[in-house]
C-alpha atoms as a PDB file:
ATOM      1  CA  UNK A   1      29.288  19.604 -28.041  1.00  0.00           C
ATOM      2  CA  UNK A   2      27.743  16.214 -29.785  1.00  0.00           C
ATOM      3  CA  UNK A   3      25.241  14.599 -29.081  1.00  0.00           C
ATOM      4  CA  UNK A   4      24.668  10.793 -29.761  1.00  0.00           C
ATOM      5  CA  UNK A   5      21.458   8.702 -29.818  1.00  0.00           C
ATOM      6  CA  UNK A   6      21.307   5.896 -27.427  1.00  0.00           C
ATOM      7  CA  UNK A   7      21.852   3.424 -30.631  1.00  0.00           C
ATOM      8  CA  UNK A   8      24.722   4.930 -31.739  1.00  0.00           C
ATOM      9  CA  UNK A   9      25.915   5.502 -28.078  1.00  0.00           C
ATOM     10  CA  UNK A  10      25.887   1.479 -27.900  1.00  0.00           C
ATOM     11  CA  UNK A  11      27.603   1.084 -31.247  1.00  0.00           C
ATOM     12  CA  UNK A  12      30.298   3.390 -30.115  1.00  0.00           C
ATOM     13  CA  UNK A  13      31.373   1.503 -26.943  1.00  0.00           C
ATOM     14  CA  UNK A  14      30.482  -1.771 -28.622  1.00  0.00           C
ATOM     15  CA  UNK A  15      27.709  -2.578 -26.352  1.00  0.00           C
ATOM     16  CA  UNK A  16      23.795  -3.133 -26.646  1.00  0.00           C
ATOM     17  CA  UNK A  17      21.095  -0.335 -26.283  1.00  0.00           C
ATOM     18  CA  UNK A  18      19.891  -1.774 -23.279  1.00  0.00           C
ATOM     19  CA  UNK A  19      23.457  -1.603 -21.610  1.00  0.00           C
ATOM     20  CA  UNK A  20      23.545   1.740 -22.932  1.00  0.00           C
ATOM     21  CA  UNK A  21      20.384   2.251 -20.899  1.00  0.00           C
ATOM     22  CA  UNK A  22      21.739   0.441 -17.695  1.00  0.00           C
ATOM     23  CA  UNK A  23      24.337   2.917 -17.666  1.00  0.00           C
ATOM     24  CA  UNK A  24      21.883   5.712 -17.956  1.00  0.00           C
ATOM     25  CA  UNK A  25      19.474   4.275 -15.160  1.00  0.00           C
ATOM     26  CA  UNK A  26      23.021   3.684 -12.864  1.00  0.00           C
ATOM     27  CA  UNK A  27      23.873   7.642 -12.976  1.00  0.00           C
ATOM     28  CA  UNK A  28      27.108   6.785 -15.087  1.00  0.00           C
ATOM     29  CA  UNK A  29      25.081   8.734 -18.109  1.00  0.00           C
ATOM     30  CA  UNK A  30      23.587  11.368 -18.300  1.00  0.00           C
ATOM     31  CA  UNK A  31      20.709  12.049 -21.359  1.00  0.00           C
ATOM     32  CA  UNK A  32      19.130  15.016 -22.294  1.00  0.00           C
ATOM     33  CA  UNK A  33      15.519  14.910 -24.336  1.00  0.00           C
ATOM     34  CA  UNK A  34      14.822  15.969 -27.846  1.00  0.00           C
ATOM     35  CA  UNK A  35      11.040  17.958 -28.426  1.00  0.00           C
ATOM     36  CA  UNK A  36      10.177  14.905 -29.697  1.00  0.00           C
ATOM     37  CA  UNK A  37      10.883  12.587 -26.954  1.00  0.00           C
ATOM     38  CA  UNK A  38      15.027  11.060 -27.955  1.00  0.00           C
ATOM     39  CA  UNK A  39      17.195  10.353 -25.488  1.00  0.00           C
ATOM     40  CA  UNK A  40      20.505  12.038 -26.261  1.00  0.00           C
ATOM     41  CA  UNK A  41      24.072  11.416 -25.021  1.00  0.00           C
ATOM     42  CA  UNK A  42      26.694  14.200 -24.447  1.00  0.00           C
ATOM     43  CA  UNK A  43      29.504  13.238 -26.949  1.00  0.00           C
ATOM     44  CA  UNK A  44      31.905  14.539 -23.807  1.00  0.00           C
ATOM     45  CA  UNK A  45      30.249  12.070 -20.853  1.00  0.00           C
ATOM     46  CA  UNK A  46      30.498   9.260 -23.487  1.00  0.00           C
ATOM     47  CA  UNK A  47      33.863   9.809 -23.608  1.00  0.00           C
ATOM     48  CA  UNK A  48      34.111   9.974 -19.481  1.00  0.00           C
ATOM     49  CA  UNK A  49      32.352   6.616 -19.798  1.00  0.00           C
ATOM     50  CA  UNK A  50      34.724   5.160 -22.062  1.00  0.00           C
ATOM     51  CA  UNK A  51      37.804   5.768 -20.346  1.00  0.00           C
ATOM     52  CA  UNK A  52      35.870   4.811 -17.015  1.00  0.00           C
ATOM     53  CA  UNK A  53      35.284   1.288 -18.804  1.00  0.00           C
ATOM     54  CA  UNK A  54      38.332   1.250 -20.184  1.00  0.00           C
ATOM     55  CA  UNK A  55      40.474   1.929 -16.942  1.00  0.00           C
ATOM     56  CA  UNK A  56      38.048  -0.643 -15.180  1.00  0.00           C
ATOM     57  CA  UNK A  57      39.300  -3.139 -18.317  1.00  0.00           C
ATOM     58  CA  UNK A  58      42.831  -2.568 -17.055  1.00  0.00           C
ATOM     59  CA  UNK A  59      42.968  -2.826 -13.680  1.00  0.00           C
ATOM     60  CA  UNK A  60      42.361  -6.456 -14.121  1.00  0.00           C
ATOM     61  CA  UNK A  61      45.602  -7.273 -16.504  1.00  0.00           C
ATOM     62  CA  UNK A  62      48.805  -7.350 -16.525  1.00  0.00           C
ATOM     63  CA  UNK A  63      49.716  -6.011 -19.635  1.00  0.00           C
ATOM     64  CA  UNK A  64      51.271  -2.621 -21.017  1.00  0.00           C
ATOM     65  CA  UNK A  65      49.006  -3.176 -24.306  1.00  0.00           C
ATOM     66  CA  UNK A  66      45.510  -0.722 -23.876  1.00  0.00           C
ATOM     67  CA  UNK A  67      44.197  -2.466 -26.768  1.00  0.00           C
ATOM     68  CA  UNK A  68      42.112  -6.048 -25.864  1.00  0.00           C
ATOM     69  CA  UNK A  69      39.474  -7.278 -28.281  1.00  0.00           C
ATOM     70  CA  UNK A  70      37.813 -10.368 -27.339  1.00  0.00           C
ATOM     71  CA  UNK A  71      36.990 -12.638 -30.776  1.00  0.00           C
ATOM     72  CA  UNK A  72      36.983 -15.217 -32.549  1.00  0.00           C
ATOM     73  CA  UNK A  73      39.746 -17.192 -34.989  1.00  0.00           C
ATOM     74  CA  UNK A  74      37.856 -16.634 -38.446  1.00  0.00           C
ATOM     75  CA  UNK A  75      40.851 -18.629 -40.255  1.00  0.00           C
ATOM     76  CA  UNK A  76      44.293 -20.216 -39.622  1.00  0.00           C
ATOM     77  CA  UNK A  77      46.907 -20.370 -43.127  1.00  0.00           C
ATOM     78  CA  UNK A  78      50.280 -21.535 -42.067  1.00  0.00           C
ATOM     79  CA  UNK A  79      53.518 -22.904 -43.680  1.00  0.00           C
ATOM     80  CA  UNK A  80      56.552 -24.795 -42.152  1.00  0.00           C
ATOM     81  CA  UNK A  81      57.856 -21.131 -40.424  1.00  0.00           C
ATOM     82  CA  UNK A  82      54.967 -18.402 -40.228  1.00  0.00           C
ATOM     83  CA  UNK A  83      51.043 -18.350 -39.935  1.00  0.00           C
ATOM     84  CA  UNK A  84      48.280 -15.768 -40.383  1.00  0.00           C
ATOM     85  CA  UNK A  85      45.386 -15.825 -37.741  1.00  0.00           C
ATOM     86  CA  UNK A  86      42.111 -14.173 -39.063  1.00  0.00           C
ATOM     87  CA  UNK A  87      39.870 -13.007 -36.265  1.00  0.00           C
ATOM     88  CA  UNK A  88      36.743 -11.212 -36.183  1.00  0.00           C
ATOM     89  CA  UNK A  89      36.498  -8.860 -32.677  1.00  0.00           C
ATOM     90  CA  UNK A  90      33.372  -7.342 -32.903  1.00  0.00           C
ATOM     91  CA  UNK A  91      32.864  -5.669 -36.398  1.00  0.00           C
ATOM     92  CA  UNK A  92      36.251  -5.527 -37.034  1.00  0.00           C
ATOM     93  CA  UNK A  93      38.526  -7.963 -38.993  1.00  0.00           C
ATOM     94  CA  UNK A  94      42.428  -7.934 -37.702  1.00  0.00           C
ATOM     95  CA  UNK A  95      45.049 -10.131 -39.052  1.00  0.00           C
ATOM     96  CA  UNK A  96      48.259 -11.004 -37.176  1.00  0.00           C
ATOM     97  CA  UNK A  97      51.688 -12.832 -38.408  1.00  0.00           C
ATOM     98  CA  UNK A  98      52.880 -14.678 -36.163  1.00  0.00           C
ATOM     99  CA  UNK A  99      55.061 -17.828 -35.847  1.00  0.00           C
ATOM    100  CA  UNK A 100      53.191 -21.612 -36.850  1.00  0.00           C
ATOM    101  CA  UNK A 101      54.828 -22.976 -33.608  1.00  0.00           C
ATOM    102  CA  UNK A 102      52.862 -19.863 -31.976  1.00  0.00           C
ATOM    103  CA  UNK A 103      49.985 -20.910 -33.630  1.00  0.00           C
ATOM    104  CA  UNK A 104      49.987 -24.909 -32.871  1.00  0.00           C
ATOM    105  CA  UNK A 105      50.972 -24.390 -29.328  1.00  0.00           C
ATOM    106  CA  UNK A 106      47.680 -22.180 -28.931  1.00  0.00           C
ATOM    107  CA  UNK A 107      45.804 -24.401 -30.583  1.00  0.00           C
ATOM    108  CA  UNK A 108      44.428 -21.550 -32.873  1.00  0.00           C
ATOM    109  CA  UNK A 109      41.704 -22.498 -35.425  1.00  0.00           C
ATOM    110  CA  UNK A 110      39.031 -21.637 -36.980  1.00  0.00           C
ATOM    111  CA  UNK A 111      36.041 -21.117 -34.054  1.00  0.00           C
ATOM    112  CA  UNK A 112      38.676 -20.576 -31.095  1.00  0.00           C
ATOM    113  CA  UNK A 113      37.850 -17.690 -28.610  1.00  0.00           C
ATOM    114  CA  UNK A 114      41.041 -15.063 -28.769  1.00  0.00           C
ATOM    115  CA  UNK A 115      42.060 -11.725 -27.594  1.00  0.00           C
ATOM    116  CA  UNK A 116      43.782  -9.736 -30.137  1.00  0.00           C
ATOM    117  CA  UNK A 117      46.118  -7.540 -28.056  1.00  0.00           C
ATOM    118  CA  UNK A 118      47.047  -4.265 -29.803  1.00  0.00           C
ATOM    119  CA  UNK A 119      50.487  -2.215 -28.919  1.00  0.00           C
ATOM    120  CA  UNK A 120      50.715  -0.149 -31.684  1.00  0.00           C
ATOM    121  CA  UNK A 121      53.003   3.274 -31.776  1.00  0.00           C
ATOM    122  CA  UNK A 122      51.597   4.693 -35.217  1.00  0.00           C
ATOM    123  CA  UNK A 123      47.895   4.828 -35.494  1.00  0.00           C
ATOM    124  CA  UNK A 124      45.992   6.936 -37.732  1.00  0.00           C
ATOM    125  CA  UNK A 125      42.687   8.896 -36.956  1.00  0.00           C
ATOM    126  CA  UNK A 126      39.703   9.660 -39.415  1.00  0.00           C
ATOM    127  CA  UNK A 127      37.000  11.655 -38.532  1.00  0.00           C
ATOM    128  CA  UNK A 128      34.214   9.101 -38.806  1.00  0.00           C
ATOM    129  CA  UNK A 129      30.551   9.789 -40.965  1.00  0.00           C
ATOM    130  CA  UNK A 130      28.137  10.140 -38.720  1.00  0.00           C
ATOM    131  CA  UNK A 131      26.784   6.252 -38.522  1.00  0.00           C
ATOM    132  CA  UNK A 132      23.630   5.093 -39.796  1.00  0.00           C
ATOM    133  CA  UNK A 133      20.284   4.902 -38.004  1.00  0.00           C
ATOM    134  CA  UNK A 134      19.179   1.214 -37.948  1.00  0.00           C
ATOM    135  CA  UNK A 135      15.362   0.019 -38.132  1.00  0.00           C
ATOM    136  CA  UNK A 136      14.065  -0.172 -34.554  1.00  0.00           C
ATOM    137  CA  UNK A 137      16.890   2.314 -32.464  1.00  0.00           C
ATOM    138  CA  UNK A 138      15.609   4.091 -29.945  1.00  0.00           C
ATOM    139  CA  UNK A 139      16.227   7.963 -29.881  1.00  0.00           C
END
């Protein structure tokens, strides 16, 4: 099964080390140590903990979308019909059409707190590279 360093635990759920670690010191994670003193997570429990979040994300909403990504409005382009909203949700950049009467009621610009809601029915999986280790990560 894989194993994850705390670091790239938190970069996985989207969260800082130290919440990584909160979860560990709450019994919602377990970690197992390296000979050379690294935390590790189980690849399988940080699933577990993902869906736990993610279920706990839900039962709060009324919506049939799983998808919610709190950001920000990175750019607004419009015309007389349509507009495209830029937002940056964490490290990712989405982009959504949507109508310019959408757009002015919302009061979307540039700066604007948003949650990009995602219902989609095709979405495509990559295996992902194993991600970086950054300066300063713990295990």
């Amino acid at each position: 099964m894989p194993q994850y360093r705390l670091g790239q635990a938190a970069r996985v759920l989207g969260v800082s080390v130290d919440t990584i670690r909160r979860h560990v010191d709450a019994g919602r994670l377990g970690t197992e140590r390296t000979r050379g003193g690294q935390r590790l997570v189980d690849g399988a429990e940080l699933a577990a903990l993902a869906q736990e979040l993610d279920r706990e994300r839900a039962a709060g909403g009324g919506s049939s979308a799983r998808n919610h990504l709190l950001g920000i409005v990175t750019e607004v382009r419009r015309d007389a019909i349509a507009a495209q909203v830029e937002m940056r949700c964490g490290p990712f950049r989405l982009v959504s059409l949507v109508t310019r009467e959408a757009v002015d009621s919302l009061g979307l610009e540039p700066g604007v707190l948003v949650n990009a809601v995602v219902k989609a029915t095709n979405v495509v999986v990559e295996l992902a590279a194993p991600p970086a280790r950054s300066a300063g990560e713990e295990g």
